[in-house]
Protein backbone atom coordinates (compact mmCIF):
# COMPACT_ATOMS: atom_id res chain seq x y z
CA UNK A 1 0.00 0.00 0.00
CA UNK A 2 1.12 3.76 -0.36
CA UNK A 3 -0.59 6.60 0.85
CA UNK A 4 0.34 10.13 -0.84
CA UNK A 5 -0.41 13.83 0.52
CA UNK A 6 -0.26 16.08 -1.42
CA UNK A 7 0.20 19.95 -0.60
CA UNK A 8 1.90 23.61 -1.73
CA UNK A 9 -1.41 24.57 -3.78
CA UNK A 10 -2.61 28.07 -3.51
CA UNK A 11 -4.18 30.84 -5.28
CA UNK A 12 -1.58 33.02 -7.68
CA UNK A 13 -1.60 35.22 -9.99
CA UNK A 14 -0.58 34.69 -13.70
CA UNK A 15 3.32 34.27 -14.33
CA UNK A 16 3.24 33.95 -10.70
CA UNK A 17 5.17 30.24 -9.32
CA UNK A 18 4.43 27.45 -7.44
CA UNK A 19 5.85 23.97 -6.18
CA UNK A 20 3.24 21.14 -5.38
CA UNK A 21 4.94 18.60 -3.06
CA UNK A 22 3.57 14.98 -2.27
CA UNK A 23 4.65 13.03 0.61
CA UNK A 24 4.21 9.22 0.06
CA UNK A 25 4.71 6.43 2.30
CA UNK A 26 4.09 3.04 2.46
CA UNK A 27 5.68 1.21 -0.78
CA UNK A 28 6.94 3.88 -2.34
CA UNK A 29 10.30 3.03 -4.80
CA UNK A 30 7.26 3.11 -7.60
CA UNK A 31 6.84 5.17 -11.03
CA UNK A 32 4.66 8.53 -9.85
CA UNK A 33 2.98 11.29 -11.58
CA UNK A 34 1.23 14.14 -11.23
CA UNK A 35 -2.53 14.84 -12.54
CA UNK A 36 -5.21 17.71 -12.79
CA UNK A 37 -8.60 17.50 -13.18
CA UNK A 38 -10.29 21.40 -13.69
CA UNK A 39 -13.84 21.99 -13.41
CA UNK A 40 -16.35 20.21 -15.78
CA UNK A 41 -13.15 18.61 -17.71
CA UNK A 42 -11.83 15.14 -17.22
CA UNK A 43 -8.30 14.68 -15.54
CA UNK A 44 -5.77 14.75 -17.76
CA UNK A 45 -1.54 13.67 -16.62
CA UNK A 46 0.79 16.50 -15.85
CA UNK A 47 4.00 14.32 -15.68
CA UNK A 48 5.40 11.32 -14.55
CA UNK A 49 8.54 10.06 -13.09
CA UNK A 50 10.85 7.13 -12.92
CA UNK A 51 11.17 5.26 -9.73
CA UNK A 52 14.91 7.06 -9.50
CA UNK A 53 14.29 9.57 -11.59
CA UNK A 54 16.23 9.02 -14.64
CA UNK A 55 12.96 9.51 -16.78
CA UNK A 56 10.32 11.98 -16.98
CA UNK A 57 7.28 12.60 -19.70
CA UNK A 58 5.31 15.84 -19.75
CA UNK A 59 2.28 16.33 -21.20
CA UNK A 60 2.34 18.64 -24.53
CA UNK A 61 0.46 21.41 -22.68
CA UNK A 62 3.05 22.09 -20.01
CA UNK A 63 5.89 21.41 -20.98
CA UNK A 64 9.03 23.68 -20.67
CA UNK A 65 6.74 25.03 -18.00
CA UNK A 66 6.61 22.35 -15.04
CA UNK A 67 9.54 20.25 -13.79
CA UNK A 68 8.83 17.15 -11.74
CA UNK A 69 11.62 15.66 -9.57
CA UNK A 70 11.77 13.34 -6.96
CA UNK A 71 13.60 13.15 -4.08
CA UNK A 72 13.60 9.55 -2.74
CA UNK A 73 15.43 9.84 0.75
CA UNK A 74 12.57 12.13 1.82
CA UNK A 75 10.02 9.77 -0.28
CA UNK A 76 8.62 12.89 -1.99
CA UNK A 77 7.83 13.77 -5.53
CA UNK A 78 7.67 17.72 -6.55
CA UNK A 79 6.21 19.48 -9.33
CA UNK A 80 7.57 22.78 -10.10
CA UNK A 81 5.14 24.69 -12.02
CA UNK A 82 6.41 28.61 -13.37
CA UNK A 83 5.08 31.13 -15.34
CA UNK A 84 1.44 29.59 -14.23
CA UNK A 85 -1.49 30.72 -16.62
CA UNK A 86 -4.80 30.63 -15.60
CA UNK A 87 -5.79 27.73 -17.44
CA UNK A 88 -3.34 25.49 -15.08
CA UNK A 89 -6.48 26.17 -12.54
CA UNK A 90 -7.47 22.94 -11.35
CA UNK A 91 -7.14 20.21 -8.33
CA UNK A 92 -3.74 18.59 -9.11
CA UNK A 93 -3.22 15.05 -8.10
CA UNK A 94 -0.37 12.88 -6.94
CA UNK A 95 -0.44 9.09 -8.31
CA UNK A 96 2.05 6.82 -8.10
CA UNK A 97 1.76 3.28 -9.72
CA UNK A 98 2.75 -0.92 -8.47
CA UNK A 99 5.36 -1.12 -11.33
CA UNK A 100 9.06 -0.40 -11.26
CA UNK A 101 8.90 -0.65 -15.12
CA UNK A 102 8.41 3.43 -16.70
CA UNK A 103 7.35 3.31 -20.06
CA UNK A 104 6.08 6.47 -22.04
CA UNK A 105 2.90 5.05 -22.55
CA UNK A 106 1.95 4.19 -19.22
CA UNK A 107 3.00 7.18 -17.78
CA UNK A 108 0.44 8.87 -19.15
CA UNK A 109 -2.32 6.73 -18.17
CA UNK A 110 -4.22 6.79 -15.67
CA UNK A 111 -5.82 3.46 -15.52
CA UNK A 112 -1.18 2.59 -14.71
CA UNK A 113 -1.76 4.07 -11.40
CA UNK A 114 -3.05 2.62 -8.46
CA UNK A 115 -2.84 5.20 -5.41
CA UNK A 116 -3.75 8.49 -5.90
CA UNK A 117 -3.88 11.77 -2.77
CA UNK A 118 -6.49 13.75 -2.13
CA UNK A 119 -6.00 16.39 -4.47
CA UNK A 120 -4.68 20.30 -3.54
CA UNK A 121 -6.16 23.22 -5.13
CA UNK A 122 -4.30 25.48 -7.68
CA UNK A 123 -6.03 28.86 -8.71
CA UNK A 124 -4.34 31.19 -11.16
CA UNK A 125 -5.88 35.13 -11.71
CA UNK A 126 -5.52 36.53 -14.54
């Protein structure tokens, strides 16, 4: 089992920063990613990391934007998010899979993961 928390949401203003940070325990050497799901649209994947993080995917929309990182002796996986727009508005989610295999395709699904947080709020002003 793994639990994750997530936290570091907030409400900022565009171009503004943030870093999302989500403590996991449990079984936690796994493939993660982060997720957001804004109102009335489906949740989509942020990014994903490798269980050491030697790989990474981004989705198209935020990419060159957000860095994810992990940082395994504190069993925590980041997501550094600049130059936020208000369209990043959303509940962003931590997920972390069962496999230690990272493949590109899987780490953008969502069905791969199988212990998600609770979710912390992101707001962006424009």
């Amino acid at each position: 089992q793994v639990q994750l928390v997530e936290s570091g949401g907030g409400l900022v203003q565009a171009g503004d920063s943030l870093r999302l940070s989500c403590a996991a325990s449990g079984r936690t050497l796994t493939n993660m990613g982060w997720f957001r799901q804004a109102p009335g649209k489906e949740r989509e994947v942020v990014a994903a990391i490798s269980r050491y993080g030697s790989s990474t995917y981004y989705a198209d929309s935020i990419k060159a934007r957000f860095t994810i990182s992990r940082d395994n002796a504190k069993n925590t996986v980041y997501l550094q998010m600049n130059t936020l727009k208000p369209e990043d508005t959303a509940v962003y989610y931590c997920a972390a899979t069962s496999s230690y295999i990272f493949t590109y395709t899987d780490a953008g699904r969502q069905s791969a993961y199988h212990y998600w947080g609770q979710g912390t709020q992101v707001s962006v002003s424009s």
